[in-house]
PDB file of N, CA and C in Angstrom:
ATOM      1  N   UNK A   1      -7.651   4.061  -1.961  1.00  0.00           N
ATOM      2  CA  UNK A   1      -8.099   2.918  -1.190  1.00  0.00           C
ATOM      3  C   UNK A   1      -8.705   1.913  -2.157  1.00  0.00           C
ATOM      4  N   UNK A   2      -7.931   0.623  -2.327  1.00  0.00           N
ATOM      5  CA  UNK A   2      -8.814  -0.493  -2.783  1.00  0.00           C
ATOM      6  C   UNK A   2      -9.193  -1.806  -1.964  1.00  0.00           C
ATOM      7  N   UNK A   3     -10.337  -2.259  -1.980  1.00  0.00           N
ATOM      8  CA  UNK A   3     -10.826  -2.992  -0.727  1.00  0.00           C
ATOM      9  C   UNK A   3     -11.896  -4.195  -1.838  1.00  0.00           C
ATOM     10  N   UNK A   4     -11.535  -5.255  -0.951  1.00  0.00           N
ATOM     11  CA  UNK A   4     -12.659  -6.043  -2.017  1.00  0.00           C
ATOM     12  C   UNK A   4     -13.604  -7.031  -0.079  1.00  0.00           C
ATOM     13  N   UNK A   5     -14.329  -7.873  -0.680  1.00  0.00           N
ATOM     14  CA  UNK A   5     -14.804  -8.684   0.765  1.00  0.00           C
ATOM     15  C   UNK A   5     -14.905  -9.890   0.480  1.00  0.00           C
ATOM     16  N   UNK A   6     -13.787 -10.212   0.196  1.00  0.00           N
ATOM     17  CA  UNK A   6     -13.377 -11.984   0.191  1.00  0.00           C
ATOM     18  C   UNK A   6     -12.996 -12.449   1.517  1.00  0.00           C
ATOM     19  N   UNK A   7     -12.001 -13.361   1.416  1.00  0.00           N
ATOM     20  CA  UNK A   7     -11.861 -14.336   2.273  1.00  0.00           C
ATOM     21  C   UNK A   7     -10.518 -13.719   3.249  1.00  0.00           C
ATOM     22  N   UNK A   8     -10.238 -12.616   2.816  1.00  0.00           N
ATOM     23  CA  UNK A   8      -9.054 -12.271   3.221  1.00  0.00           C
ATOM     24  C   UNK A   8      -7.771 -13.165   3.641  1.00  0.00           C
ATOM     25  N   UNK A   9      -7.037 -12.500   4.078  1.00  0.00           N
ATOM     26  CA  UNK A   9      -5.803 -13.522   4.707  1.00  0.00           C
ATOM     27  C   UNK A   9      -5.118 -13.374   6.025  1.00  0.00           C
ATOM     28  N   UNK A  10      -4.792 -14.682   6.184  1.00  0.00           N
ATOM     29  CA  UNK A  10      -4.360 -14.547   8.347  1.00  0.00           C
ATOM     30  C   UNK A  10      -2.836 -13.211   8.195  1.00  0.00           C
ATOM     31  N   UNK A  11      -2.881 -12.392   9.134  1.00  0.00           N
ATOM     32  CA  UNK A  11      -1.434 -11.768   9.208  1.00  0.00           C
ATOM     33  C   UNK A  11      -0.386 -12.673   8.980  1.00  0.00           C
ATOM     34  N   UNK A  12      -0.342 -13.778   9.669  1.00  0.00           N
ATOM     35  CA  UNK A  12       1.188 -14.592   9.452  1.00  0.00           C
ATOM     36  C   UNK A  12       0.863 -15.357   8.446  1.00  0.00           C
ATOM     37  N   UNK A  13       0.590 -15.393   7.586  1.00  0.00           N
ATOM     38  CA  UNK A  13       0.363 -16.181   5.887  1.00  0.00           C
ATOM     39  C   UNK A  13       1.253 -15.671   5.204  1.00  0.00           C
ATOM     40  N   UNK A  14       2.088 -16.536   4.732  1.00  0.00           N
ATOM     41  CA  UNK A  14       3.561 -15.925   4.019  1.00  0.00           C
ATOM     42  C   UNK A  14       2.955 -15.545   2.639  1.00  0.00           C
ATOM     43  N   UNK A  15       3.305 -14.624   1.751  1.00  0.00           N
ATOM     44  CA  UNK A  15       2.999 -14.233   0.703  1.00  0.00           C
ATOM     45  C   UNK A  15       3.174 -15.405  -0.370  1.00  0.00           C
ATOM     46  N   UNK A  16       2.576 -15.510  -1.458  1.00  0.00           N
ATOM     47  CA  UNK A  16       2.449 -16.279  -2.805  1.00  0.00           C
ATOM     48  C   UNK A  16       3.423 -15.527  -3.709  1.00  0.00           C
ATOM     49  N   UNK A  17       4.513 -15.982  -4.305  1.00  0.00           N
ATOM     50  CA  UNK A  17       4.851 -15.597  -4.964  1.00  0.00           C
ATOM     51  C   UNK A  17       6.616 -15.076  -4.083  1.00  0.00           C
ATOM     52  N   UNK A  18       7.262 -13.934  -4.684  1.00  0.00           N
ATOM     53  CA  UNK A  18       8.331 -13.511  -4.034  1.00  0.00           C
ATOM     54  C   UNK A  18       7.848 -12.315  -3.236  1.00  0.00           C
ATOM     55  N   UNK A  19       6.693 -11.616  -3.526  1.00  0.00           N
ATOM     56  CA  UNK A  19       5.907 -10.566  -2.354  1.00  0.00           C
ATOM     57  C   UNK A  19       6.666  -9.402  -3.344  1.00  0.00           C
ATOM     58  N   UNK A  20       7.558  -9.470  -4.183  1.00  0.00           N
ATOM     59  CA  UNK A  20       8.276  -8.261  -4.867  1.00  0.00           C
ATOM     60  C   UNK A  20       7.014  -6.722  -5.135  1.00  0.00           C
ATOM     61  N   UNK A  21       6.157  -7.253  -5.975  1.00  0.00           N
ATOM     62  CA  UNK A  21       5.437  -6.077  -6.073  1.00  0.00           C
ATOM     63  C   UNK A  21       4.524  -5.183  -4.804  1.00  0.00           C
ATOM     64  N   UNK A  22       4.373  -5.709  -3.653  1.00  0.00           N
ATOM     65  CA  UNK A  22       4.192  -5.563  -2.297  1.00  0.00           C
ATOM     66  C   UNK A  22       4.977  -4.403  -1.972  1.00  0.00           C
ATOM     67  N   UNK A  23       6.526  -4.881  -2.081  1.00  0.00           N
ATOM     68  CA  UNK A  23       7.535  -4.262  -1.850  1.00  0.00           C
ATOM     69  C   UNK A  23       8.066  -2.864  -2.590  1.00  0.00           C
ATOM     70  N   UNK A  24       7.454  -3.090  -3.564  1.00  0.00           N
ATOM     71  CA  UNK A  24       7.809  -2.224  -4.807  1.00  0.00           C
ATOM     72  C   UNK A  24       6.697  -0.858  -4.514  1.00  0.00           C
ATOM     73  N   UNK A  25       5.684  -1.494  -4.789  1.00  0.00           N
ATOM     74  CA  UNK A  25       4.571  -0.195  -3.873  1.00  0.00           C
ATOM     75  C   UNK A  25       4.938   0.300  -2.737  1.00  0.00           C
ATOM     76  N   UNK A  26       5.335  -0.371  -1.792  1.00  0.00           N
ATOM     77  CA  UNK A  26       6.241  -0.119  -0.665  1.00  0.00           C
ATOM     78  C   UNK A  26       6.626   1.171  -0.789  1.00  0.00           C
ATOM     79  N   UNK A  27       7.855   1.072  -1.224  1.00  0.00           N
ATOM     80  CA  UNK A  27       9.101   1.315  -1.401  1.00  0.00           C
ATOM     81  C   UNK A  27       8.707   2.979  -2.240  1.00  0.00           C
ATOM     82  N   UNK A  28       8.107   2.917  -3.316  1.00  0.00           N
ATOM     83  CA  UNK A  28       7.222   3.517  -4.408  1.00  0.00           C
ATOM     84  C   UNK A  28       6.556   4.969  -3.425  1.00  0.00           C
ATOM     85  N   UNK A  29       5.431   4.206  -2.365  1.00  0.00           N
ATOM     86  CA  UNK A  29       4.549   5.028  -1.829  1.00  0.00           C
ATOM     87  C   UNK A  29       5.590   5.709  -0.649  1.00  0.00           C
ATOM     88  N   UNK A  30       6.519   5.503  -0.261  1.00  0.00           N
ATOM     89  CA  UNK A  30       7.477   6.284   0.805  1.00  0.00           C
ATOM     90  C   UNK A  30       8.239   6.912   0.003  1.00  0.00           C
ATOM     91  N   UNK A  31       8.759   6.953  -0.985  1.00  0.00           N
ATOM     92  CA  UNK A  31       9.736   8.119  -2.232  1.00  0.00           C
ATOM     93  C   UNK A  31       8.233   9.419  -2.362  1.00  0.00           C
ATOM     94  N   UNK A  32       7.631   9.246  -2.182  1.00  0.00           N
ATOM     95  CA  UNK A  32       6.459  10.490  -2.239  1.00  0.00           C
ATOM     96  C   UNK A  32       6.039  10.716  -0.671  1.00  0.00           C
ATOM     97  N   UNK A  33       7.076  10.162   0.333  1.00  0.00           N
ATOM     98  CA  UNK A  33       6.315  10.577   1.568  1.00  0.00           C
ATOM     99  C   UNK A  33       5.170  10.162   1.769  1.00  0.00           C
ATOM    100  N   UNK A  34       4.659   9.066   1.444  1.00  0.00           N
ATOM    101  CA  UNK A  34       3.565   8.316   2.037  1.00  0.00           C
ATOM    102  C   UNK A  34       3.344   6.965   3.202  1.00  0.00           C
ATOM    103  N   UNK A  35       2.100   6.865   2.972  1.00  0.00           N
ATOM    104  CA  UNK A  35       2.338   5.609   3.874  1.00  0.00           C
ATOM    105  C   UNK A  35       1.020   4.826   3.430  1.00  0.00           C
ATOM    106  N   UNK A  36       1.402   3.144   3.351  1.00  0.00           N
ATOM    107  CA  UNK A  36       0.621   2.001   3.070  1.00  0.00           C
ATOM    108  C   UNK A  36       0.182   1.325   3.864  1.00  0.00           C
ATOM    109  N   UNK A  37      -1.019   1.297   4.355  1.00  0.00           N
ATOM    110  CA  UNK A  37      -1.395   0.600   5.023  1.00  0.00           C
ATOM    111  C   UNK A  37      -2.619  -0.984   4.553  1.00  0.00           C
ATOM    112  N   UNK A  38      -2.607  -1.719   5.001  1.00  0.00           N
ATOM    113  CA  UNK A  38      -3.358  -2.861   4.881  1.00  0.00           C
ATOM    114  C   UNK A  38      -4.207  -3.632   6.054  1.00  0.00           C
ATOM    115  N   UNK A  39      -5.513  -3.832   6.106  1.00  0.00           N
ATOM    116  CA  UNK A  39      -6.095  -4.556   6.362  1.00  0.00           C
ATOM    117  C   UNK A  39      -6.588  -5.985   5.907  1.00  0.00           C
ATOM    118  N   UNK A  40      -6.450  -7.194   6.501  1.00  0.00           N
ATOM    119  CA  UNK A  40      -7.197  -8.396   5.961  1.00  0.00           C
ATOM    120  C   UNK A  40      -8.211  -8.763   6.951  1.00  0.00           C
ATOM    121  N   UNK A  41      -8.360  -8.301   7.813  1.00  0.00           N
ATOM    122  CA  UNK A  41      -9.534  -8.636   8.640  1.00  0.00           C
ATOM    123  C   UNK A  41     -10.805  -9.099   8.174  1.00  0.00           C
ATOM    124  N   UNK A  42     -11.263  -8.318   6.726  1.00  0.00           N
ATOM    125  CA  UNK A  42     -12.707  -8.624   6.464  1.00  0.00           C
ATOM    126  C   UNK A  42     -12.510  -8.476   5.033  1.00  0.00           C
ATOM    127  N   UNK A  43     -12.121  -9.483   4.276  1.00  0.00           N
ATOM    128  CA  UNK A  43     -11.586  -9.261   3.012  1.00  0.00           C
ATOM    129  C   UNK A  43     -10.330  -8.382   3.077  1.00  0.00           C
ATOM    130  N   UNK A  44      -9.871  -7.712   1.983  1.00  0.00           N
ATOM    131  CA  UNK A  44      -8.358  -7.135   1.880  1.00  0.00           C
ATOM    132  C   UNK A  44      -8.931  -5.980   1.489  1.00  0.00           C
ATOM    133  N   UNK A  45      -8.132  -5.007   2.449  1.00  0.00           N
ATOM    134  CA  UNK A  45      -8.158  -3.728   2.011  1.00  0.00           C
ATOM    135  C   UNK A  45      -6.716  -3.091   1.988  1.00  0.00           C
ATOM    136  N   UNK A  46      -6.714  -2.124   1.069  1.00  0.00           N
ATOM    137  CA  UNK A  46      -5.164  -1.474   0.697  1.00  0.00           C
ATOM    138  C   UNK A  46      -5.255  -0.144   0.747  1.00  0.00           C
ATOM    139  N   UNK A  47      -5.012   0.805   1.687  1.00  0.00           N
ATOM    140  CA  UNK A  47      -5.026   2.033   1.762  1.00  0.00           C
ATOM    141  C   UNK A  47      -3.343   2.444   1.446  1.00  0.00           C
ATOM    142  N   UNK A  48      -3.385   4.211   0.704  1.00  0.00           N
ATOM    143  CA  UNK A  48      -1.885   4.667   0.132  1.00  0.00           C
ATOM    144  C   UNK A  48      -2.452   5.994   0.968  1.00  0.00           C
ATOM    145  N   UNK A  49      -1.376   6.497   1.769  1.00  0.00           N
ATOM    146  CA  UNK A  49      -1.863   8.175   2.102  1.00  0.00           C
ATOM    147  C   UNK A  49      -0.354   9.278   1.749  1.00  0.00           C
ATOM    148  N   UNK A  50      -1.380  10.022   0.718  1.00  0.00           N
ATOM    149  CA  UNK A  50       0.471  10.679   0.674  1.00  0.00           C
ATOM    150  C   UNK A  50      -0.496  12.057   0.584  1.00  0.00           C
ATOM    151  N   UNK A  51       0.601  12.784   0.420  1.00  0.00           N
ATOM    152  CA  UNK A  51      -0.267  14.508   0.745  1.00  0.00           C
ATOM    153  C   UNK A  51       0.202  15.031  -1.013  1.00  0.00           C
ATOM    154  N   UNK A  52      -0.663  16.003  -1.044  1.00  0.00           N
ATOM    155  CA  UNK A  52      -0.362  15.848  -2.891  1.00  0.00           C
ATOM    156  C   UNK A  52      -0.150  17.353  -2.586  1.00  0.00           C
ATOM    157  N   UNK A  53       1.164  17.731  -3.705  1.00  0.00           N
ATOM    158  CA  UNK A  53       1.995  18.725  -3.883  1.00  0.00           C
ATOM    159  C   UNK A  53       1.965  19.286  -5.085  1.00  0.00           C
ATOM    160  N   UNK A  54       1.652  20.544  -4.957  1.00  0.00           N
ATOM    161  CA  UNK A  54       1.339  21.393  -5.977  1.00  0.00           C
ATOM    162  C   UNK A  54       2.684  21.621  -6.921  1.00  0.00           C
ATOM    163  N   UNK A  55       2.514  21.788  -8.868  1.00  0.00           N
ATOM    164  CA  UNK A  55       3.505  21.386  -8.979  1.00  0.00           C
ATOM    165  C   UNK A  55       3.901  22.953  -9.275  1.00  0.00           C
ATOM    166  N   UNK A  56       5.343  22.781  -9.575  1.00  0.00           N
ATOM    167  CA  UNK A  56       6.024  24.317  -9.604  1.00  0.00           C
ATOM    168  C   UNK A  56       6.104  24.837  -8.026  1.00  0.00           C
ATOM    169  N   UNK A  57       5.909  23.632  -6.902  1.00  0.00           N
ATOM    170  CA  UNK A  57       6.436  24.283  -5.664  1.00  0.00           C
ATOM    171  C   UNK A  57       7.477  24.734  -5.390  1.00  0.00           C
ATOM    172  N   UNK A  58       8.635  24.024  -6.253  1.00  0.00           N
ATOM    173  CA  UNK A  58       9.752  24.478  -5.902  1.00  0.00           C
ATOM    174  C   UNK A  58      10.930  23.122  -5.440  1.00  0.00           C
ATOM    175  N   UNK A  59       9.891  22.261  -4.874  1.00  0.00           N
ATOM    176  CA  UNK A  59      10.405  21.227  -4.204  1.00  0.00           C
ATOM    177  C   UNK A  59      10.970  19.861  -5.139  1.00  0.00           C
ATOM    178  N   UNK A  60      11.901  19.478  -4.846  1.00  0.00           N
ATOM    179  CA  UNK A  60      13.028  18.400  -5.956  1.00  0.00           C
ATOM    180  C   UNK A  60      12.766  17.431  -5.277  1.00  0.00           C
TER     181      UNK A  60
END
């Protein structure tokens, strides 16, 4: 979780930039079975939830 308490941003505020690295974490945090979530309500917050896997499980 990283969270700061700025000014945050409205939901429909189009991204700065091409939004690529947004996407890339995206994309990134679901190849490990996770999930990204975001708040801007009160400054920006960035939560990642993935379940962590012991290694030598077995699993590819």
């Amino acid at each position: 979780k990283i969270s700061d308490n700025g000014v945050g941003k409205s939901s429909d505020e189009k991204a700065k930039g091409t939004g690529f690295g947004t996407q890339l974490v995206d994309l990134l945090t679901r190849q490990i079975d996770g999930k990204l979530m975001q708040d801007v309500s009160n400054g920006t917050m960035i939560l990642i939830n993935f379940k962590r896997q012991v290694a030598g499980s077995g699993k590819v």
